[in-house]
Protein backbone atom coordinates (compact mmCIF):
# COMPACT_ATOMS: atom_id res chain seq x y z
CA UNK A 1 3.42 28.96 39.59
CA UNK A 2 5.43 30.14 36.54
CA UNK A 3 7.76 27.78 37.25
CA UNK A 4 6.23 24.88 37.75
CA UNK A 5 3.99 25.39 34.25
CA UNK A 6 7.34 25.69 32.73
CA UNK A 7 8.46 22.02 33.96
CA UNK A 8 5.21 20.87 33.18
CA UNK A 9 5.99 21.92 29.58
CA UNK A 10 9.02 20.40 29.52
CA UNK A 11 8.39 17.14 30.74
CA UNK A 12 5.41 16.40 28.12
CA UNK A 13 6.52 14.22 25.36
CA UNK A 14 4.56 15.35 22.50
CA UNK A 15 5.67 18.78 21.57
CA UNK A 16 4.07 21.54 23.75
CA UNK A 17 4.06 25.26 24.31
CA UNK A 18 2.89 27.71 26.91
CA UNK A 19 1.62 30.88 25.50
CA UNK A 20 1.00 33.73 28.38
CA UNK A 21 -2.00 36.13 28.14
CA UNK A 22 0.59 38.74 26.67
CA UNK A 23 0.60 36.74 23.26
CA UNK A 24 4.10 35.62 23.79
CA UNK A 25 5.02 32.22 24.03
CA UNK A 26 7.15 32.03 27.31
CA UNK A 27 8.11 28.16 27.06
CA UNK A 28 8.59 25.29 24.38
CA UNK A 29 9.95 21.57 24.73
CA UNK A 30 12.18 20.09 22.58
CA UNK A 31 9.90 18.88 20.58
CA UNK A 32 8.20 21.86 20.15
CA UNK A 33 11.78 23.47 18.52
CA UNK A 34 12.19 20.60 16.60
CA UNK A 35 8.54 21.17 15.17
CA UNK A 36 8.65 24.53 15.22
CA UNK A 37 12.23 25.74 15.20
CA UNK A 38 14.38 27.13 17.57
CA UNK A 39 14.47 30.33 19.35
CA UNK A 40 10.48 30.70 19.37
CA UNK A 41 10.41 31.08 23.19
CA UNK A 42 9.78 35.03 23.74
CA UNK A 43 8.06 35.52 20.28
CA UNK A 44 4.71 36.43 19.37
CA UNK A 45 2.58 33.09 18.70
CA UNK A 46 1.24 34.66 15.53
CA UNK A 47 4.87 34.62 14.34
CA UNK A 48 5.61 30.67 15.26
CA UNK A 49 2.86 29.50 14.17
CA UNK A 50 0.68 31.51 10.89
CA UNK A 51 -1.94 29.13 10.74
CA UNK A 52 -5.30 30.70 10.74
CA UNK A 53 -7.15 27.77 12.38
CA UNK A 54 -5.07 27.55 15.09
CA UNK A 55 -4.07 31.04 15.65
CA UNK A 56 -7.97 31.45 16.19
CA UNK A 57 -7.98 28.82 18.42
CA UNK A 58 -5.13 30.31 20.16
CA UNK A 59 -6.61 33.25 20.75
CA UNK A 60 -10.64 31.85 21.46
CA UNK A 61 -8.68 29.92 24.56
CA UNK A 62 -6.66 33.10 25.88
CA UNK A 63 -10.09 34.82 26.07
CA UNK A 64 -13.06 32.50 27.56
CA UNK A 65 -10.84 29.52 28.77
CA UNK A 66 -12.65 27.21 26.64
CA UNK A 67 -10.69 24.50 25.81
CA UNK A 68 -10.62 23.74 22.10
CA UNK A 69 -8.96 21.27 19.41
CA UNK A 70 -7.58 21.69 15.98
CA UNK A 71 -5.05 20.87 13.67
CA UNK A 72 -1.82 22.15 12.54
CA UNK A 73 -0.33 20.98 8.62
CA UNK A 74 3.00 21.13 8.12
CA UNK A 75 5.80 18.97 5.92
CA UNK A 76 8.76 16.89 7.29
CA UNK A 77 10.68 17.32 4.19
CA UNK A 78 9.25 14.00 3.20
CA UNK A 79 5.82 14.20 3.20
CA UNK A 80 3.33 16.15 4.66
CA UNK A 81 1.84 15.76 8.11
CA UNK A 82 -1.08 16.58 10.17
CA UNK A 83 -0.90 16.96 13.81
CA UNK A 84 -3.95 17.15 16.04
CA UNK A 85 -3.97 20.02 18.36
CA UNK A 86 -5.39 20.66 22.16
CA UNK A 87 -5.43 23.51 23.31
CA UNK A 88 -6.30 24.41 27.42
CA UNK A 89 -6.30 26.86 29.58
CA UNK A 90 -3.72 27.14 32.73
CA UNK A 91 -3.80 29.70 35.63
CA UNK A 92 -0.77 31.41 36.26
CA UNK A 93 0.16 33.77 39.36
CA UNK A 94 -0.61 36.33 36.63
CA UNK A 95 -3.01 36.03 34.42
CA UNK A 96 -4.32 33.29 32.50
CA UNK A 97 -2.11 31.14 29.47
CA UNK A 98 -2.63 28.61 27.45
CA UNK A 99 -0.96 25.20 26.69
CA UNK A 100 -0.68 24.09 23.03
CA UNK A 101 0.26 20.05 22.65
CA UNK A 102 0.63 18.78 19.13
CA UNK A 103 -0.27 15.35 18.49
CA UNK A 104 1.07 13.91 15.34
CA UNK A 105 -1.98 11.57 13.31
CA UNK A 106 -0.24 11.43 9.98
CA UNK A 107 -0.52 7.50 10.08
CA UNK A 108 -3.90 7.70 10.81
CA UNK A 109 -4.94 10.58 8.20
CA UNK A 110 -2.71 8.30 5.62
CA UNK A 111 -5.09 5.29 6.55
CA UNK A 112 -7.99 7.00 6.09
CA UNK A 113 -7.26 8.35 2.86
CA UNK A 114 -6.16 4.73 1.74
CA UNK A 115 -9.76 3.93 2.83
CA UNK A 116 -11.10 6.20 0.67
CA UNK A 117 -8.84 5.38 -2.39
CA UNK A 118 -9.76 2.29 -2.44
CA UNK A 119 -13.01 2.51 -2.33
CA UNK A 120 -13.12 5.09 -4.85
CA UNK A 121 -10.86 2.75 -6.64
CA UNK A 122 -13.61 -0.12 -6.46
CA UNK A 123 -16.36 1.69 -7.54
CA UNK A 124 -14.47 2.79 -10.98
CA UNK A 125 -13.31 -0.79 -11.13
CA UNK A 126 -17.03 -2.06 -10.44
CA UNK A 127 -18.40 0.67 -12.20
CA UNK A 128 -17.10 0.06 -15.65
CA UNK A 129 -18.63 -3.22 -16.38
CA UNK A 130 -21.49 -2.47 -14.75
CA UNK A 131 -22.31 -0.47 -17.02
CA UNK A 132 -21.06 -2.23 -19.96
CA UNK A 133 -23.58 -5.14 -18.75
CA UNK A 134 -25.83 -2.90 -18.47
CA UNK A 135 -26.03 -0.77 -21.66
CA UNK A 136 -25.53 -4.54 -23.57
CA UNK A 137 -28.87 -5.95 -22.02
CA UNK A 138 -31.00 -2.89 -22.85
CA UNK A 139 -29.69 -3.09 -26.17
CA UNK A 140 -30.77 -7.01 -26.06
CA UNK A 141 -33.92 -5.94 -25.01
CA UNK A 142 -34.44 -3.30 -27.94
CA UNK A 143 -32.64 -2.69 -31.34
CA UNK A 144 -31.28 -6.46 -30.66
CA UNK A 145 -34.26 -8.12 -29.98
CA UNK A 146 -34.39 -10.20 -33.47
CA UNK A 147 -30.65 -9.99 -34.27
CA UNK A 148 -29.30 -13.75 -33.49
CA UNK A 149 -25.68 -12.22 -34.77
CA UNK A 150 -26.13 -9.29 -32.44
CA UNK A 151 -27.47 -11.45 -29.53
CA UNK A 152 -24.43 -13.47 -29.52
CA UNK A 153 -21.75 -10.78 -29.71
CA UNK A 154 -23.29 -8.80 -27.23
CA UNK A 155 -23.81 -11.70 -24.75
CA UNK A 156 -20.33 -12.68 -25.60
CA UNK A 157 -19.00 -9.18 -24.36
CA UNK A 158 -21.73 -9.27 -21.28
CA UNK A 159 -19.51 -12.70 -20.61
CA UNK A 160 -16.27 -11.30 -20.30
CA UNK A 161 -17.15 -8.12 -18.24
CA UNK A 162 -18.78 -10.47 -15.74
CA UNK A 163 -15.88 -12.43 -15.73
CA UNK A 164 -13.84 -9.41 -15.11
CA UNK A 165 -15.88 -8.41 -12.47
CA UNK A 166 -15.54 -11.83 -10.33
CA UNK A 167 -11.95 -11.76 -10.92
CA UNK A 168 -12.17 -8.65 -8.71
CA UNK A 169 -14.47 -9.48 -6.35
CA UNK A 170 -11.65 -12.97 -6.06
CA UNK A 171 -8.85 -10.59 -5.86
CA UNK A 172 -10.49 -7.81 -2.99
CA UNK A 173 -11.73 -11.41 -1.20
CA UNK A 174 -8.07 -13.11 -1.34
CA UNK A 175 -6.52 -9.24 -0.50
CA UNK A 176 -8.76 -8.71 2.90
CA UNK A 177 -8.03 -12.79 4.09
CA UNK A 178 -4.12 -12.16 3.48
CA UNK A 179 -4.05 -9.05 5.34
CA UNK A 180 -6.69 -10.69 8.19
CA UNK A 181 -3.56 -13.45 8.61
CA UNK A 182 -0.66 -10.87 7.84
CA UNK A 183 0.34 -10.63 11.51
CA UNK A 184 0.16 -15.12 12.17
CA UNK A 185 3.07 -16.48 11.11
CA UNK A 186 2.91 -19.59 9.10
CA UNK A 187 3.77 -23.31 10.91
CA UNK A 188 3.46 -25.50 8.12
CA UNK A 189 6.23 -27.47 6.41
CA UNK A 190 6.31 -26.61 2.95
CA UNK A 191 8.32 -28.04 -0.21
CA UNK A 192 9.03 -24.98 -2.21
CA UNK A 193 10.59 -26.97 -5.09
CA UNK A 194 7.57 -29.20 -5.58
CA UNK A 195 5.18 -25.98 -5.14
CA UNK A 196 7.16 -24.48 -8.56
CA UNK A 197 6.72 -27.51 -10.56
CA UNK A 198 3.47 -27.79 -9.74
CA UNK A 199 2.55 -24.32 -10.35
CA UNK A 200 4.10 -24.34 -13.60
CA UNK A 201 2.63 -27.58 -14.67
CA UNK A 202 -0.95 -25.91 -14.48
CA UNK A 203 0.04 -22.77 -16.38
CA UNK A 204 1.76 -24.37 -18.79
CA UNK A 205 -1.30 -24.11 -21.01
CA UNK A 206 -1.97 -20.86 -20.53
CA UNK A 207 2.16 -20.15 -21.58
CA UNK A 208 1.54 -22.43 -24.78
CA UNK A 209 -1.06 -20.40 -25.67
CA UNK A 210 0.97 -17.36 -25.51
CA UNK A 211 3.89 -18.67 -27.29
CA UNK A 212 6.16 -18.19 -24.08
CA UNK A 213 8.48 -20.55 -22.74
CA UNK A 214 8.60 -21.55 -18.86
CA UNK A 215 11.57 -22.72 -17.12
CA UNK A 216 12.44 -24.29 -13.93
CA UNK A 217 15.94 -24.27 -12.44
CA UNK A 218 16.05 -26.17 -9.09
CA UNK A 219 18.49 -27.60 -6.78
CA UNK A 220 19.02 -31.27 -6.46
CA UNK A 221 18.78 -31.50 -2.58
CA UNK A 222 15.02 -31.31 -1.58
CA UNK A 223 14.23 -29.01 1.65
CA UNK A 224 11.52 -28.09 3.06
CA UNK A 225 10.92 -23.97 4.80
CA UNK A 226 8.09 -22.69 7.27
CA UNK A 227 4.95 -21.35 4.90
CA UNK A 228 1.36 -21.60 3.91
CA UNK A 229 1.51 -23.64 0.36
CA UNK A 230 -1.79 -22.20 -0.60
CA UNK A 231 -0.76 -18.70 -0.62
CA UNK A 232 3.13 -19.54 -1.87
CA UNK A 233 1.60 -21.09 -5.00
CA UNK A 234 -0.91 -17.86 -5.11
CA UNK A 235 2.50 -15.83 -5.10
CA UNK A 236 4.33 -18.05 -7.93
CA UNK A 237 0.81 -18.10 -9.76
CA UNK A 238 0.57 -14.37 -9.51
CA UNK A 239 4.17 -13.34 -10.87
CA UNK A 240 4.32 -16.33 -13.25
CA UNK A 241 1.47 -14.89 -14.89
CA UNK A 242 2.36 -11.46 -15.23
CA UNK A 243 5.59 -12.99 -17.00
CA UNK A 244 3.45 -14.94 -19.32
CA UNK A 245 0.48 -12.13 -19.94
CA UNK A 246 2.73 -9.27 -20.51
CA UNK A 247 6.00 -11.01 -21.64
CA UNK A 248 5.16 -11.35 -25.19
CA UNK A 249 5.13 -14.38 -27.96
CA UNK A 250 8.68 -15.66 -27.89
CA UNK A 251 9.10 -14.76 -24.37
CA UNK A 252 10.44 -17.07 -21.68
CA UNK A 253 9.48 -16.93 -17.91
CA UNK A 254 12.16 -18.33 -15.65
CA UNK A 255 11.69 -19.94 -11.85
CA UNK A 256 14.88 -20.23 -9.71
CA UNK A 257 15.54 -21.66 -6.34
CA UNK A 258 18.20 -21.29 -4.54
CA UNK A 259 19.00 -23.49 -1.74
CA UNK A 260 19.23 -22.79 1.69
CA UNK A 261 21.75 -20.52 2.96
CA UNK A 262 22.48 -16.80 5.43
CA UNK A 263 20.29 -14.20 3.18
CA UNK A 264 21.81 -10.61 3.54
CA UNK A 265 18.47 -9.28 3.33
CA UNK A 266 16.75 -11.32 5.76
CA UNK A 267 19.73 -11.60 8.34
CA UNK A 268 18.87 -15.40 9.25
CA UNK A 269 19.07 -18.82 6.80
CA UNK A 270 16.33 -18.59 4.01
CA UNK A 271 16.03 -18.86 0.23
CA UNK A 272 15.53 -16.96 -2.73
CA UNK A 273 12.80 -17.77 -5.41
CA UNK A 274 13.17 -15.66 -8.51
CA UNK A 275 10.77 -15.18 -11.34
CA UNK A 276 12.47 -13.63 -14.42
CA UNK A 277 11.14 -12.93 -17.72
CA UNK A 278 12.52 -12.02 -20.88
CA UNK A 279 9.65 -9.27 -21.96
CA UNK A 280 9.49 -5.61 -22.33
CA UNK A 281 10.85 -4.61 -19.31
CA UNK A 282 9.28 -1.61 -17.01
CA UNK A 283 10.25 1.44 -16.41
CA UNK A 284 12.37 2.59 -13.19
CA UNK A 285 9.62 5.53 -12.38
CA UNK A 286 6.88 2.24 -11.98
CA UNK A 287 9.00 0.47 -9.67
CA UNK A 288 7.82 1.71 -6.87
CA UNK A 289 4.35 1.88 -7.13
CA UNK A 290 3.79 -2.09 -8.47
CA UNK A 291 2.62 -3.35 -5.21
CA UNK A 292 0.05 -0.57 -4.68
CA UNK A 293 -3.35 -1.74 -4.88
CA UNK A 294 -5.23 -0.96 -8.28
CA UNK A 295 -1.85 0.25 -10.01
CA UNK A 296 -0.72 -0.33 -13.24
CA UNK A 297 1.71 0.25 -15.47
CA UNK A 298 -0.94 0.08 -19.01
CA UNK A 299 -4.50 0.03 -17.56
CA UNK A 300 -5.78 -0.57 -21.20
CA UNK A 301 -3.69 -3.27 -21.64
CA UNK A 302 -3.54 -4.94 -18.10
CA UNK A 303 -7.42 -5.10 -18.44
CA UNK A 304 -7.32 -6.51 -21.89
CA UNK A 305 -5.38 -9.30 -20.46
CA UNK A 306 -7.41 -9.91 -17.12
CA UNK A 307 -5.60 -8.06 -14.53
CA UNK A 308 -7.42 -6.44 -11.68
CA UNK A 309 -4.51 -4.27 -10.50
CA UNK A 310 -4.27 -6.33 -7.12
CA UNK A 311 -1.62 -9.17 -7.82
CA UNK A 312 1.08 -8.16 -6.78
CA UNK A 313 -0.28 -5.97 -3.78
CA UNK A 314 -1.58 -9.61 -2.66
CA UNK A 315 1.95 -11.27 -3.45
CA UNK A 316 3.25 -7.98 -1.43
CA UNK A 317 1.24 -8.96 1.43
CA UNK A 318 1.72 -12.72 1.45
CA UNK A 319 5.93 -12.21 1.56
CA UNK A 320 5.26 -9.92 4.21
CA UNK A 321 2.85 -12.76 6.66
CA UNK A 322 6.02 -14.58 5.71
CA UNK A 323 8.59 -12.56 7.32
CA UNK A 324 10.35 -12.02 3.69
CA UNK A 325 11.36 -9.86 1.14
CA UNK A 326 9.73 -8.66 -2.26
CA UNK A 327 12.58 -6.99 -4.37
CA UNK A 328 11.79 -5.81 -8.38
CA UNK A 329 14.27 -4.96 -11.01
CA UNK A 330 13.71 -4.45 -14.07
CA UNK A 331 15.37 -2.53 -17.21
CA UNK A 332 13.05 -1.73 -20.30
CA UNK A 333 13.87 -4.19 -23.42
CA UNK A 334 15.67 -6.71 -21.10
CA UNK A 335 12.63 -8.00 -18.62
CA UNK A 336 12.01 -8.12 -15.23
CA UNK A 337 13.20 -9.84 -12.36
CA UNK A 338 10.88 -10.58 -9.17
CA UNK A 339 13.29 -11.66 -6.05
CA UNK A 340 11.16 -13.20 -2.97
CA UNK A 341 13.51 -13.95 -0.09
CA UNK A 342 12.34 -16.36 2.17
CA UNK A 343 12.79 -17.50 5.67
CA UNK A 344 13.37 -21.39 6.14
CA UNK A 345 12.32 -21.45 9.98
C-alpha cells in the first residue's frame, strides 16, 4: 500500500507530498523539492514547511481525516506567490497519512488585485472632481448666490472638472473595448502613411498652440499593412499628444515610417512607426511602469494638462491586438522616443 501511495505521489504534476501519521514526510515529487528544497523526504513536516496555516491544517487532517484547503506564500526570487493547498487523507497498511498538493494561483491572485487597483484607482480618479463639483455648486447656492464674478469662475472650474471626468469615463470606455478585441486580429487594409498625415493634420492646432513643431518623415513608396485605422490613429493620437502636452514651447514632435522590411523584434516583414520628441526626457526608473493603467510620471502636472493616466496603457493594448511591439527610450534633457513595430500581414 506504501508503495503504491508513493507512485501516486510521484506521478502528480503539481507538487505533492505524503506525510505519514508519524509527522514525517515519507515522499515528495519533484516538484515538491523544487518548491520546497531537496532532501525534505524523512523530515518532520513542521521543519519543511513553518507555516502556521498550513501546519494546522496538516495536523487537523492527520487527526479526524477531514479533508481541508489552504494556502501556502512563498517567493520565487522574483516575486511572490501564492499556492492553493488540498490537503486529504489516505489509508495506508499502517496508519493513516495525508497528501499535501500545492496548486500555484499567483496569476489569478495578481488579477484580482489588479481588479481591485483599479477600481480603487477609479474612485480617487472619480472622486476628486466629484467633489470639486460638488463643493463649487453649494458654494453657488450660498456665499455665491449674488456674485456674477464668483458665479462665473466657479462655473468655469465646475466646466473643466466635468470635462476631466468624461475624458475618463472615454478613456475606461475605449480601455475595456480594446481589451474586449485584444485576442481578434485585425483584417483590414490600412495605409499607415496617410493615417500619420492625417493625424497630424488635426493636431496641428493643438501643437500651434503649444509652440511645438510636428514633423512627418515618410517613405515615397505607399503600402498598405493588416490593422484597424480607428485604433492606429487612437495610438498616433495618443503618443503625438503626450509629445505635444509635455514636450514644452519650442519643442518638436517627430513621426517616422519606415518601410517595409524583416523586423528583428517581430521575426516576420513589418514596419516601424516612431514618435520622437525633443522635450524633457523621463527618467529610466519610469520606464517601466508607463503603460500601467493610472500611472504617471507628474500627476499634478499630467492632470493640469488633461491626462487620465490611461493613454498609453490603451496604445499598450492596441500594439498588442496587433501582434506588435511597444518599445520606450528615453534620456532626461534629450526626449523620448516611442518605437511601435508593426506587422504588415
Amino acid at each position: 500500500m506504501l508503495a503504491n501511495a508513493l507512485d501516486m505521489v510521484a506521478a502528480l504534476p503539481l507538487p505533492a507530498l505524503l506525510i505519514r501519521d508519524d509527522e514525517r514526510i515519507v515522499a515528495a515529487n519533484d516538484p515538491a523539492r523544487a518548491l520546497l528544497g531537496q532532501g525534505i523526504e524523512g523530515r518532520h513536516f513542521i521543519t519543511a514547511l513553518r507555516q502556521p496555516g498550513l501546519l494546522d491544517a496538516i495536523e487537523g487532517c492527520l487527526k479526524d481525516g477531514a479533508p481541508r484547503r489552504t494556502e501556502y506564500l512563498t517567493n520565487d526570487g522574483q516575486q511572490d506567490t501564492t499556492y492553493r493547498v488540498m490537503l486529504g487523507a489516505v489509508a495506508l497498511d499502517r496508519g493513516r497519512a495525508v497528501l499535501v498538493s500545492f496548486e500555484d494561483v499567483t496569476p489569478l491572485e495578481q488579477v484580482g488585485q489588479m481588479r481591485r487597483d483599479f477600481v480603487a484607482n477609479v474612485s480617487h480618479e472619480l472622486r476628486t472632481p466629484l467633489t470639486a463639483v460638488m463643493g463649487f455648486i453649494e458654494t453657488l447656492r450660498g456665499p455665491a448666490r449674488n456674485d456674477p464674478v464668483g458665479q462665473e469662475r466657479f462655473l468655469s472650474i465646475m466646466q473643466s472638472e466635468a470635462a476631466r471626468m468624461n475624458r475618463l469615463i472615454g478613456d475606461l470606455l475605449s480601455l475595456s473595448r480594446v481589451e474586449s478585441e485584444e485576442r481578434v486580429r485585425p483584417t483590414d487594409r490600412v495605409d499607415p502613411a496617410e493615417l500619420v498625415r492625417s493625424t497630424l493634420r488635426g493636431l496641428q492646432g493643438l501643437a500651434e498652440t503649444a509652440g511645438v513643431t510636428l514633423v512627418a518623415d515618410l517613405p515615397e513608396t505607399p503600402f498598405t499593412i493588416t490593422g484597424d485605422a480607428d485604433q492606429l490613429r487612437q495610438v498616433l493620437t495618443n503618443l503625438v499628444e503626450n509629445g505635444i502636452k509635455y514636450g514644452g514651447k519650442g519643442a518638436s514632435v517627430t513621426v517616422t515610417l519606415s518601410p517595409p522590411g524583416i523586423q528583428p523584434r517581430l521575426r516576420t516583414e513589418g514596419v516601424t512607426l516612431t514618435v520622437a520628441d525633443t522635450g524633457p526626457g523621463i527618467a529610466a526608473y519610469h520606464l517601466p511602469r508607463l503603460t500601467e493603467r493610472f500611472y504617471r510620471v507628474d500627476s499634478h502636472r499630467s492632470r493640469e494638462q488633461g491626462g487620465t493616466g490611461l493613454g498609453l496603457a490603451i496604445v499598450k493594448h492596441i500594439v498588442g491586438r496587433h501582434r506588435g511591439r511597444l518599445r520606450i527610450d528615453s534620456v532626461p534633457g534629450q526626449g523620448t522616443t516611442f518605437t511601435v513595430s508593426l506587422p504588415v500581414g
